[in-house]
Protein backbone atom coordinates (compact mmCIF):
# COMPACT_ATOMS: atom_id res chain seq x y z
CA UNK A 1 -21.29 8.18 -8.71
CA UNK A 2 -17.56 7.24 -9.32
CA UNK A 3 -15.46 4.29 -7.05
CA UNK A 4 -11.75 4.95 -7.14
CA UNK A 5 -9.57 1.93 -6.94
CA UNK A 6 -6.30 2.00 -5.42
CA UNK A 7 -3.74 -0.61 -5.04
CA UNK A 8 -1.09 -1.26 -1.63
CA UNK A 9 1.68 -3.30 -1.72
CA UNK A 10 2.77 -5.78 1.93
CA UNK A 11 6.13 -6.95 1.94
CA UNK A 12 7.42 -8.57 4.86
CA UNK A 13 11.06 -9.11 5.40
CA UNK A 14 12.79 -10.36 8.65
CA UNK A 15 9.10 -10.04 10.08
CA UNK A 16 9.05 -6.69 9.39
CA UNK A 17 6.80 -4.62 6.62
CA UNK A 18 8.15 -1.99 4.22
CA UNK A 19 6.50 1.51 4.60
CA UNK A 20 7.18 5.00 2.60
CA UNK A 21 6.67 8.48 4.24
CA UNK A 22 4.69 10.70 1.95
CA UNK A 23 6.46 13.95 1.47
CA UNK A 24 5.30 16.93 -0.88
CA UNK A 25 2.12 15.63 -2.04
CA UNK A 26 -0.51 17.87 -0.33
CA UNK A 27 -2.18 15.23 0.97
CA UNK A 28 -1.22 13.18 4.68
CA UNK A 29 2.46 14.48 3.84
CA UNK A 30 4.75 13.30 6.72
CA UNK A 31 2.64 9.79 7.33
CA UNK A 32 3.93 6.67 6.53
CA UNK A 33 1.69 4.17 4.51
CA UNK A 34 2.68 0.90 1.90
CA UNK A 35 3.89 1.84 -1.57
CA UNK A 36 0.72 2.57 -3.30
CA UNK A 37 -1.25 4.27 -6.06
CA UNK A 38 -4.28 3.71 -8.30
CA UNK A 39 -5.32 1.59 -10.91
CA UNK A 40 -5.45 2.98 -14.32
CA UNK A 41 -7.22 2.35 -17.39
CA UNK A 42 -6.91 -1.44 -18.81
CA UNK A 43 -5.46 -2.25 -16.06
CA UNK A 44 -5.19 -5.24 -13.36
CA UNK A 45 -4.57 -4.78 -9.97
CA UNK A 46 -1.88 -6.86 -10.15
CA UNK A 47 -0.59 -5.28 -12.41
CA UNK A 48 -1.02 -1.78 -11.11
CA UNK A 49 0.96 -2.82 -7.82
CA UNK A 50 3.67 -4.46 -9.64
CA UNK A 51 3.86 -1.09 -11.83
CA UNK A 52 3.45 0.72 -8.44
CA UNK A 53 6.23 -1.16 -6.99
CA UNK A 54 8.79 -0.44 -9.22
CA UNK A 55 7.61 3.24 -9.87
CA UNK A 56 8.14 4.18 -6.18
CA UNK A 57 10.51 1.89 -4.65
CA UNK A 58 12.21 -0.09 -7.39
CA UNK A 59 11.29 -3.52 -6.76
CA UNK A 60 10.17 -6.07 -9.47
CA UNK A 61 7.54 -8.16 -9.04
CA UNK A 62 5.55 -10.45 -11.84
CA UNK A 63 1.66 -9.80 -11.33
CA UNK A 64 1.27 -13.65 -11.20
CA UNK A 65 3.21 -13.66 -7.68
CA UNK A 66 0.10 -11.03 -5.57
CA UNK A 67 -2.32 -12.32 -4.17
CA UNK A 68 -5.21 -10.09 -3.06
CA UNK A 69 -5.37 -10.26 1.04
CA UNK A 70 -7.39 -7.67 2.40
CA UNK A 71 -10.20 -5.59 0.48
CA UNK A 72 -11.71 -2.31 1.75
CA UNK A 73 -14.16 -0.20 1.02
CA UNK A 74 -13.53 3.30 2.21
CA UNK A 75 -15.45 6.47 2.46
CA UNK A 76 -13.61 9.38 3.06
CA UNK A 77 -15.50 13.04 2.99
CA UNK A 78 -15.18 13.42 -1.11
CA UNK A 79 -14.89 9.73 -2.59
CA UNK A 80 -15.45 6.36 -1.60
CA UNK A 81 -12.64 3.58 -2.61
CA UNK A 82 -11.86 -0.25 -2.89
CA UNK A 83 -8.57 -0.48 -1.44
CA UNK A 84 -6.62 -3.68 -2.59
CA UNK A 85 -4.00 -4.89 -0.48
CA UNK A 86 -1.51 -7.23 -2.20
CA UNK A 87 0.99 -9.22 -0.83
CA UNK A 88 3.99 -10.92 -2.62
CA UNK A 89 6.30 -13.09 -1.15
CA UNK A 90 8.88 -13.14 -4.50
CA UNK A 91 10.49 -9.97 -5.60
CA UNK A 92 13.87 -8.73 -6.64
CA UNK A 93 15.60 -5.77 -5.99
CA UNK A 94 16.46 -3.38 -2.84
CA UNK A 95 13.66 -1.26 -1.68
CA UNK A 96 15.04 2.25 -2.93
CA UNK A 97 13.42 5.80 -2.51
CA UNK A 98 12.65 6.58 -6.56
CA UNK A 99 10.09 9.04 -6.20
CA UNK A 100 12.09 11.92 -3.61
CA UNK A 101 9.75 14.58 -5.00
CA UNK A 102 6.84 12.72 -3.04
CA UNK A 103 8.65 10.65 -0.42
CA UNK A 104 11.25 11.13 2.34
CA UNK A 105 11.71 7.52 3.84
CA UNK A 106 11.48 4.33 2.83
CA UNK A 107 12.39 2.08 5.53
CA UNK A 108 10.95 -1.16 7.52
CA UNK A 109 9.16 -1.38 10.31
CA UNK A 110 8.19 -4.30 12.91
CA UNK A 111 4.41 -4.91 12.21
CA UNK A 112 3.82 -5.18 15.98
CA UNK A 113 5.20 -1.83 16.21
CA UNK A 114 4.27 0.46 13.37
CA UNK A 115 5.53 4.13 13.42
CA UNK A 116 2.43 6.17 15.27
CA UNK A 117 2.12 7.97 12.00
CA UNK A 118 1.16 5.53 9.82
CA UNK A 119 -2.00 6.25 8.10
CA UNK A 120 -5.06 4.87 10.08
CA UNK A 121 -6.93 3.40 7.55
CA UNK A 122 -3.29 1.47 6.78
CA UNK A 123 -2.63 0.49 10.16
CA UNK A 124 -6.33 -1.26 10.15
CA UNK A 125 -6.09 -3.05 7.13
CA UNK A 126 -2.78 -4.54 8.60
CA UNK A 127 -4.38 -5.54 11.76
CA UNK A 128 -7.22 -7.00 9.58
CA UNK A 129 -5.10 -9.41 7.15
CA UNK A 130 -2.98 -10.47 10.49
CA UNK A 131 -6.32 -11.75 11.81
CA UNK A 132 -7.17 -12.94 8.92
CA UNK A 133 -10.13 -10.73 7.70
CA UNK A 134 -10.17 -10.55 3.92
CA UNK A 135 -12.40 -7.19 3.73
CA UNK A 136 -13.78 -4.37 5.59
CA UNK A 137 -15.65 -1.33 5.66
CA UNK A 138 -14.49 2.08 6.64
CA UNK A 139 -16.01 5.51 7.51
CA UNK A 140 -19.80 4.71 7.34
């Protein structure tokens, strides 16, 4: 019995969040979700979002300036993961679309008003760090 880890990044600008739609990937292509991937080998989380962040949308962030607000553990028909949701406040650069062979948007979004295809499991995780719930269990 494996866990996968996986890493999600929240920034918030102007009160709004930055999503990404996934394109081309096989898997929940056309929904929009937070930059994201998982943790590798040797590896913090912190430092697999900051690597994450710059992979995908080309923003820099030091692994010092994430802090950890949500944890889930998720069950999905094949795995089960802890999903860490990281937030930063400090970054530099302009969100830009650098993987266009797996995403076709990367825009922001009001968090009161989230597009209705954003991943589910995304859209909860949200709603639980906005009332303040630092972890949470989903599909069991």
């Amino acid at each position: 019995f494996l866990f996968h880890a996986a890493v999600y990044l929240i920034v918030r600008k102007d009160n709004k969040i930055l999503l990404v739609r996934r394109f081309n990937t096989g898997w929940m292509d056309g929904m929009y979700t937070l930059p994201a991937g998982h943790v590798e080998g040797s590896e913090t989380t912190q430092a697999a979002i900051a690597r994450e962040a710059k992979e995908e949308v080309d923003l820099t962030i030091k692994p010092e300036d994430l802090s950890i607000v949500h944890l889930m553990h998720r069950r999905t028909p094949d795995r089960e993961y802890f999903d860490f949701f990281l937030e930063t406040k400090q970054y530099s650069g302009t969100p830009n679309n650098n993987e266009e062979n797996k995403c076709d948007d990367v825009s922001w979004f009001p968090l009161d008003s989230l597009p209705e295809n954003t991943l589910a499991y995304v859209k909860s995780a949200l709603a639980f760090n906005s009332e303040g719930k630092r972890f949470s269990n989903v599909g069991f």
